[in-house]
PDB file of N, CA and C in Angstrom:
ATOM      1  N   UNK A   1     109.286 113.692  95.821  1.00  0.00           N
ATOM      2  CA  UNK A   1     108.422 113.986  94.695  1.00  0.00           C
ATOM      3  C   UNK A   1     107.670 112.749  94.246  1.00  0.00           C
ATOM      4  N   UNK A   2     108.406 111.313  94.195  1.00  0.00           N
ATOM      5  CA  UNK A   2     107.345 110.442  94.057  1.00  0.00           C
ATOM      6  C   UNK A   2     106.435 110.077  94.299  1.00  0.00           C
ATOM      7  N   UNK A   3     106.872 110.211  96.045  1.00  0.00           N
ATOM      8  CA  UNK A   3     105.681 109.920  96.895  1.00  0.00           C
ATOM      9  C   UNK A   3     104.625 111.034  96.641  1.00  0.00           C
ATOM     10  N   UNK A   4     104.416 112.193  96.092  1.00  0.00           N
ATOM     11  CA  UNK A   4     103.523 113.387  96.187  1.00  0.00           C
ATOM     12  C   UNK A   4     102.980 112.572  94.780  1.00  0.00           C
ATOM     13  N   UNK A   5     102.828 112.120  94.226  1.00  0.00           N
ATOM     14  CA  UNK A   5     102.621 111.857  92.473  1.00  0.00           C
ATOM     15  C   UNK A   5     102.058 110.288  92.741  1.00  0.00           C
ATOM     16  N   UNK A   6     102.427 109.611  93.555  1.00  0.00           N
ATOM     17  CA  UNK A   6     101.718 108.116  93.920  1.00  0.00           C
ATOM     18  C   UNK A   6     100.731 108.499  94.988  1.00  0.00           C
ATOM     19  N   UNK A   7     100.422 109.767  95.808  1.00  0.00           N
ATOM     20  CA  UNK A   7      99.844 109.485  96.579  1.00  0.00           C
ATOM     21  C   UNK A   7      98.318 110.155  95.661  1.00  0.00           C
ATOM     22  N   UNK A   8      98.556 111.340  94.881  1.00  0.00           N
ATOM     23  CA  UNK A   8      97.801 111.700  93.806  1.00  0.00           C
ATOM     24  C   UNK A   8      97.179 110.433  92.739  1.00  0.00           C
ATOM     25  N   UNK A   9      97.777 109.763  92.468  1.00  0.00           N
ATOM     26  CA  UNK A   9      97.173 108.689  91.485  1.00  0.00           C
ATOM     27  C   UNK A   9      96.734 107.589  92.733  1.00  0.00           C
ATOM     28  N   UNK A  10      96.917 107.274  93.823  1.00  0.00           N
ATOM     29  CA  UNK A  10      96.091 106.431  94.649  1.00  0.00           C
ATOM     30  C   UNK A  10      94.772 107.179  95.148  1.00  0.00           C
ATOM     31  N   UNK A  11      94.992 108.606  95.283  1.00  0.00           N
ATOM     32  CA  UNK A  11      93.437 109.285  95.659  1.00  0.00           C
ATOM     33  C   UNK A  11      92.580 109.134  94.491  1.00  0.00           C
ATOM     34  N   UNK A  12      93.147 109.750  93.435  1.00  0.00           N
ATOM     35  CA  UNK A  12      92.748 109.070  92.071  1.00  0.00           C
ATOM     36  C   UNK A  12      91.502 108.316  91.696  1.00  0.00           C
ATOM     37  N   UNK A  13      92.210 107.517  91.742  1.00  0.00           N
ATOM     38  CA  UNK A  13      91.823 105.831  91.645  1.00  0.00           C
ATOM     39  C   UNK A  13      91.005 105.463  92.772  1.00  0.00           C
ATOM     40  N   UNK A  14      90.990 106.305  93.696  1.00  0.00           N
ATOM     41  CA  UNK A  14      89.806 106.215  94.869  1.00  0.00           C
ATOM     42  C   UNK A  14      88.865 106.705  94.522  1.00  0.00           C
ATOM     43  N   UNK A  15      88.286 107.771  94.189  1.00  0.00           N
ATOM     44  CA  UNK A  15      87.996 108.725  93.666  1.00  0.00           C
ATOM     45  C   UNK A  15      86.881 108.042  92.494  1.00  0.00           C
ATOM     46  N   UNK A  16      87.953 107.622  91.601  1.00  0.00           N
ATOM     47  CA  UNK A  16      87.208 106.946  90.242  1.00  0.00           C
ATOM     48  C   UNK A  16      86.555 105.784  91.245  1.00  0.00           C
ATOM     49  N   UNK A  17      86.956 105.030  92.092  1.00  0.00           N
ATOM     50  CA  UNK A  17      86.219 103.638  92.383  1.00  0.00           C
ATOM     51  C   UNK A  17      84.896 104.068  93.304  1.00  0.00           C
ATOM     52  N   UNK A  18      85.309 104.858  94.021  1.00  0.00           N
ATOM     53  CA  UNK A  18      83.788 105.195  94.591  1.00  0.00           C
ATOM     54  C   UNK A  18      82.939 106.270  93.894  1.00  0.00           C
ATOM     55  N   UNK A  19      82.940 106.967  92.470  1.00  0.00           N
ATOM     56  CA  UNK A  19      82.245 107.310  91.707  1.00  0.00           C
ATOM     57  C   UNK A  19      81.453 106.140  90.655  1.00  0.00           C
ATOM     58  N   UNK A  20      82.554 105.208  90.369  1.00  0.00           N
ATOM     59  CA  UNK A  20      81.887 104.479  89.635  1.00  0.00           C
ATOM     60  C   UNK A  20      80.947 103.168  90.707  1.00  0.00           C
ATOM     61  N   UNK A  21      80.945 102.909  91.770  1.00  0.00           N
ATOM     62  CA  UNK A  21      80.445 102.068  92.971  1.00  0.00           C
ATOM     63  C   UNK A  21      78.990 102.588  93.379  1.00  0.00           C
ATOM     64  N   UNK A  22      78.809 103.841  93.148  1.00  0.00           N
ATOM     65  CA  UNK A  22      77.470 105.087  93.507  1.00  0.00           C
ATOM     66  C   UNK A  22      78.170 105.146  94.928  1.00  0.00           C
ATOM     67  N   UNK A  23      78.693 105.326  95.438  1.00  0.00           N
ATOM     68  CA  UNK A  23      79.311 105.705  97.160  1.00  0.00           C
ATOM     69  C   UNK A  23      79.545 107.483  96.986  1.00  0.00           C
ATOM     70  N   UNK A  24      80.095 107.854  95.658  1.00  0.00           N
ATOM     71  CA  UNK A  24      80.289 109.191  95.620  1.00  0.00           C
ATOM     72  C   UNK A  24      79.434 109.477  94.139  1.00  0.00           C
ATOM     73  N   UNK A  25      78.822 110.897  94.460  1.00  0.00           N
ATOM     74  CA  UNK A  25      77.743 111.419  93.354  1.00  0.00           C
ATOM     75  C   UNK A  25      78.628 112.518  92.641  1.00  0.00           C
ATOM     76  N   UNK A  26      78.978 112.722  91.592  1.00  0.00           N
ATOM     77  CA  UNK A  26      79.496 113.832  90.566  1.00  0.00           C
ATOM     78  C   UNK A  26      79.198 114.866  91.328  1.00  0.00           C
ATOM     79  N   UNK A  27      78.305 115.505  91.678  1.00  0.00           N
ATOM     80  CA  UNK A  27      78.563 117.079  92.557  1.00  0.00           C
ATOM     81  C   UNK A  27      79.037 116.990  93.522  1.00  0.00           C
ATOM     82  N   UNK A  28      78.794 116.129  94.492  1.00  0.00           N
ATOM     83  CA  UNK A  28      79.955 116.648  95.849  1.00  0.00           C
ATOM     84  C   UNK A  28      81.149 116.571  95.473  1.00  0.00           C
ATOM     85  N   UNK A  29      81.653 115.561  94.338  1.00  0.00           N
ATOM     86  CA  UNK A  29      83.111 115.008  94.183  1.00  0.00           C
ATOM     87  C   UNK A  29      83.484 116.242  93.233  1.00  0.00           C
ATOM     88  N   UNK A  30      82.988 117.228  92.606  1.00  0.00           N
ATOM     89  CA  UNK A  30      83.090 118.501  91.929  1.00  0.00           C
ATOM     90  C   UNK A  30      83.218 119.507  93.111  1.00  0.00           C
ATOM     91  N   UNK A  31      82.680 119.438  94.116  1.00  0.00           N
ATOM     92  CA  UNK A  31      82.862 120.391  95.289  1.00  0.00           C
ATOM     93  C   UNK A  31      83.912 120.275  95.495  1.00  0.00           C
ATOM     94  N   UNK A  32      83.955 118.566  96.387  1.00  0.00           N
ATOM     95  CA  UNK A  32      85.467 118.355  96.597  1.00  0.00           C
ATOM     96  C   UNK A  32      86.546 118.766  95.845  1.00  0.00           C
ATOM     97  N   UNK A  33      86.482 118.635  94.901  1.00  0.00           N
ATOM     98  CA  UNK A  33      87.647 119.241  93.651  1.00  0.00           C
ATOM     99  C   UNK A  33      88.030 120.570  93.749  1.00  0.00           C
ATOM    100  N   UNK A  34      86.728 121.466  93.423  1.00  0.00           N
ATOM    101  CA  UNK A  34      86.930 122.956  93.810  1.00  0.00           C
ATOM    102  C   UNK A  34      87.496 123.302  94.892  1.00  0.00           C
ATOM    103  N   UNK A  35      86.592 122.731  96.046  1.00  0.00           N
ATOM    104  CA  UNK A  35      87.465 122.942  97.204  1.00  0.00           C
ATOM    105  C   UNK A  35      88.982 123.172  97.389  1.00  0.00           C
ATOM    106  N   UNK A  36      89.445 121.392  96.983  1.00  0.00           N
ATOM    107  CA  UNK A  36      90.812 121.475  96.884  1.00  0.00           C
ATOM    108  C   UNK A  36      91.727 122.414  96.308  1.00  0.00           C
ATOM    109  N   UNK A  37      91.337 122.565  95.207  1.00  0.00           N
ATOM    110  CA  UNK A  37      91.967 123.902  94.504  1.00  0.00           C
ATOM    111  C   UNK A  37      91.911 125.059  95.210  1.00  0.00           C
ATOM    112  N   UNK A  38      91.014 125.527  96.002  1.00  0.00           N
ATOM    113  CA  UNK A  38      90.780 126.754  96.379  1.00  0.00           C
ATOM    114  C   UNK A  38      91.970 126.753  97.481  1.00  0.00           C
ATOM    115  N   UNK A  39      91.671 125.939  98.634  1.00  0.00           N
ATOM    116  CA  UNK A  39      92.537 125.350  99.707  1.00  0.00           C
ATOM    117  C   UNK A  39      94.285 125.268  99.280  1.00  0.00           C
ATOM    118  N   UNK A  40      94.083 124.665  98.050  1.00  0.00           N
ATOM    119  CA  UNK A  40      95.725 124.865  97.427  1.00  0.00           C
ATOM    120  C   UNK A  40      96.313 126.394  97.604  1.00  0.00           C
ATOM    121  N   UNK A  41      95.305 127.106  97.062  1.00  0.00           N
ATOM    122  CA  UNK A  41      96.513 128.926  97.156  1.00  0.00           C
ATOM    123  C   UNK A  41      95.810 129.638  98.338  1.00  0.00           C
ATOM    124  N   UNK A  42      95.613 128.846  99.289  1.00  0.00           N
ATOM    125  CA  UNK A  42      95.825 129.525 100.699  1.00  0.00           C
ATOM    126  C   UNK A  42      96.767 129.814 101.373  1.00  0.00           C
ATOM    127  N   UNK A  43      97.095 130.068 102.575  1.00  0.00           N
ATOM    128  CA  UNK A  43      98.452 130.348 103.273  1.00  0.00           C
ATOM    129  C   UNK A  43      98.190 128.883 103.959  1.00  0.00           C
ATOM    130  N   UNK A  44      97.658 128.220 103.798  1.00  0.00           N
ATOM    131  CA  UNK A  44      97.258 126.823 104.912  1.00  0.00           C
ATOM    132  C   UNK A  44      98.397 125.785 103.721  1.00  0.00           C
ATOM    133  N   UNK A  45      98.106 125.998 102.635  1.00  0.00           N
ATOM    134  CA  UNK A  45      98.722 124.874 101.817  1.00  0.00           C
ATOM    135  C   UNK A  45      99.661 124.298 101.784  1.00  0.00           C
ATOM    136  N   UNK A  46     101.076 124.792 102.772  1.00  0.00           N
ATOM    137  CA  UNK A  46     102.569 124.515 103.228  1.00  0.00           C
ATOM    138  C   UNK A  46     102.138 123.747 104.040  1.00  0.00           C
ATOM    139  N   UNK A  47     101.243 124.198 105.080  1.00  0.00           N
ATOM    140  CA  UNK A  47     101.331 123.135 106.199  1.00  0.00           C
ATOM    141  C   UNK A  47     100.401 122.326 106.126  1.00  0.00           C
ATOM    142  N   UNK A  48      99.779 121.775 104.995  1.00  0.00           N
ATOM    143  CA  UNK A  48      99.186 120.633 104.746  1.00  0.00           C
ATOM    144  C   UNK A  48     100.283 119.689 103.451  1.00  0.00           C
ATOM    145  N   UNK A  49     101.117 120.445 103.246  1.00  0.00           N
ATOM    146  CA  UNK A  49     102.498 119.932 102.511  1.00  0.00           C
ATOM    147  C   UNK A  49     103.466 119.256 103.585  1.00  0.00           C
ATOM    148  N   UNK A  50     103.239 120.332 104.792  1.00  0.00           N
ATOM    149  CA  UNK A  50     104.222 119.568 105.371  1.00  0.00           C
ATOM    150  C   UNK A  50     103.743 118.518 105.867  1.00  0.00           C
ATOM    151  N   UNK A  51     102.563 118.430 106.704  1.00  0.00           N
ATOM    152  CA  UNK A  51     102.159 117.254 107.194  1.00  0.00           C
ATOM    153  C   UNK A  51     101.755 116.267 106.781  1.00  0.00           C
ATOM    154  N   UNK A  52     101.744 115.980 105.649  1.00  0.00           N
ATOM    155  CA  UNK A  52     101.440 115.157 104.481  1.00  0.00           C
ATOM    156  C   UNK A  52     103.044 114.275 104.546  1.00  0.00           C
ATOM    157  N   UNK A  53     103.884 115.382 104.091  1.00  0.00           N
ATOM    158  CA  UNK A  53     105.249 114.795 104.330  1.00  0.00           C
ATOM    159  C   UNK A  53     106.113 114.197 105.368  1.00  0.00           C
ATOM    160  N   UNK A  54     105.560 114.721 106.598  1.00  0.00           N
ATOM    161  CA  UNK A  54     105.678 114.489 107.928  1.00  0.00           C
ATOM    162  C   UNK A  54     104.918 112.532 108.142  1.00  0.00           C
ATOM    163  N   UNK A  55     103.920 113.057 108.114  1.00  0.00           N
ATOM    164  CA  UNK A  55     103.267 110.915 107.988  1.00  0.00           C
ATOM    165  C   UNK A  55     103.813 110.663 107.093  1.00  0.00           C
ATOM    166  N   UNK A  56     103.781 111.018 105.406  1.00  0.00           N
ATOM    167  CA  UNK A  56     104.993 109.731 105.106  1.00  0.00           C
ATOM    168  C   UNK A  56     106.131 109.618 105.667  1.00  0.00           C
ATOM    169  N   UNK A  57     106.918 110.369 105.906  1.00  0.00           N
ATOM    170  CA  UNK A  57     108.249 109.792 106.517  1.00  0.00           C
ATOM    171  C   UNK A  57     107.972 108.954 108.102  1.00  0.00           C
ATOM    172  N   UNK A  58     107.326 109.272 109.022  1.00  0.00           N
ATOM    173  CA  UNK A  58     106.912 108.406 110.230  1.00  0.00           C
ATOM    174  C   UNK A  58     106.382 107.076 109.417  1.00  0.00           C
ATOM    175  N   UNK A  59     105.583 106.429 108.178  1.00  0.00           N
ATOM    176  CA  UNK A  59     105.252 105.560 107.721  1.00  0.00           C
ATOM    177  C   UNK A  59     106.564 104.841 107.060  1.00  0.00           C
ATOM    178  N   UNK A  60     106.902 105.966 106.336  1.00  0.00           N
ATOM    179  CA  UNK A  60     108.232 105.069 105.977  1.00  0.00           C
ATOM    180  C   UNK A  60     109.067 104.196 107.147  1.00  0.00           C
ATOM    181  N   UNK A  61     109.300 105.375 107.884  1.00  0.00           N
ATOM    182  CA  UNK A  61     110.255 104.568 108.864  1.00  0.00           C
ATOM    183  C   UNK A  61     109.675 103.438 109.615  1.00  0.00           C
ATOM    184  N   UNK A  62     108.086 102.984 109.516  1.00  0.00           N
ATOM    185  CA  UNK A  62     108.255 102.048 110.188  1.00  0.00           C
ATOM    186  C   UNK A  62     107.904 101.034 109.300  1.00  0.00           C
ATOM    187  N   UNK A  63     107.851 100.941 108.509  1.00  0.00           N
ATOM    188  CA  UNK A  63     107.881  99.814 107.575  1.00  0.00           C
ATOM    189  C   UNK A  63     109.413  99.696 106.382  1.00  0.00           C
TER     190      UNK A  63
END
């Protein structure tokens, strides 16, 4: 659970730095958003849970 909650506040903070940089414009990064949400209550959303969880643990283990 931490790692799901640090990896959220590092996209974050990406997010904010290339909005505030001009690299990202308020409507696509509003797409992007929607998107995500939409993508969340799909049947796809487990297995982008899992594989999410899957590289961190291969990352963990090698560091």
């Amino acid at each position: 659970m931490a790692l799901t909650v640090s990896l959220v506040v590092l996209a974050g903070i990406a997010v904010l730095i290339l909005l505030r940089t001009g690299y990202l414009r308020i409507w696509p990064a509003l797409a992007a958003v929607l998107f995500g949400f939409t993508l969340a209550s799909t049947g796809i959303a487990p297995a982008i849970t899992n594989g999410i969880s899957s590289l961190a643990g291969m990352l963990s283990s090698i560091g």
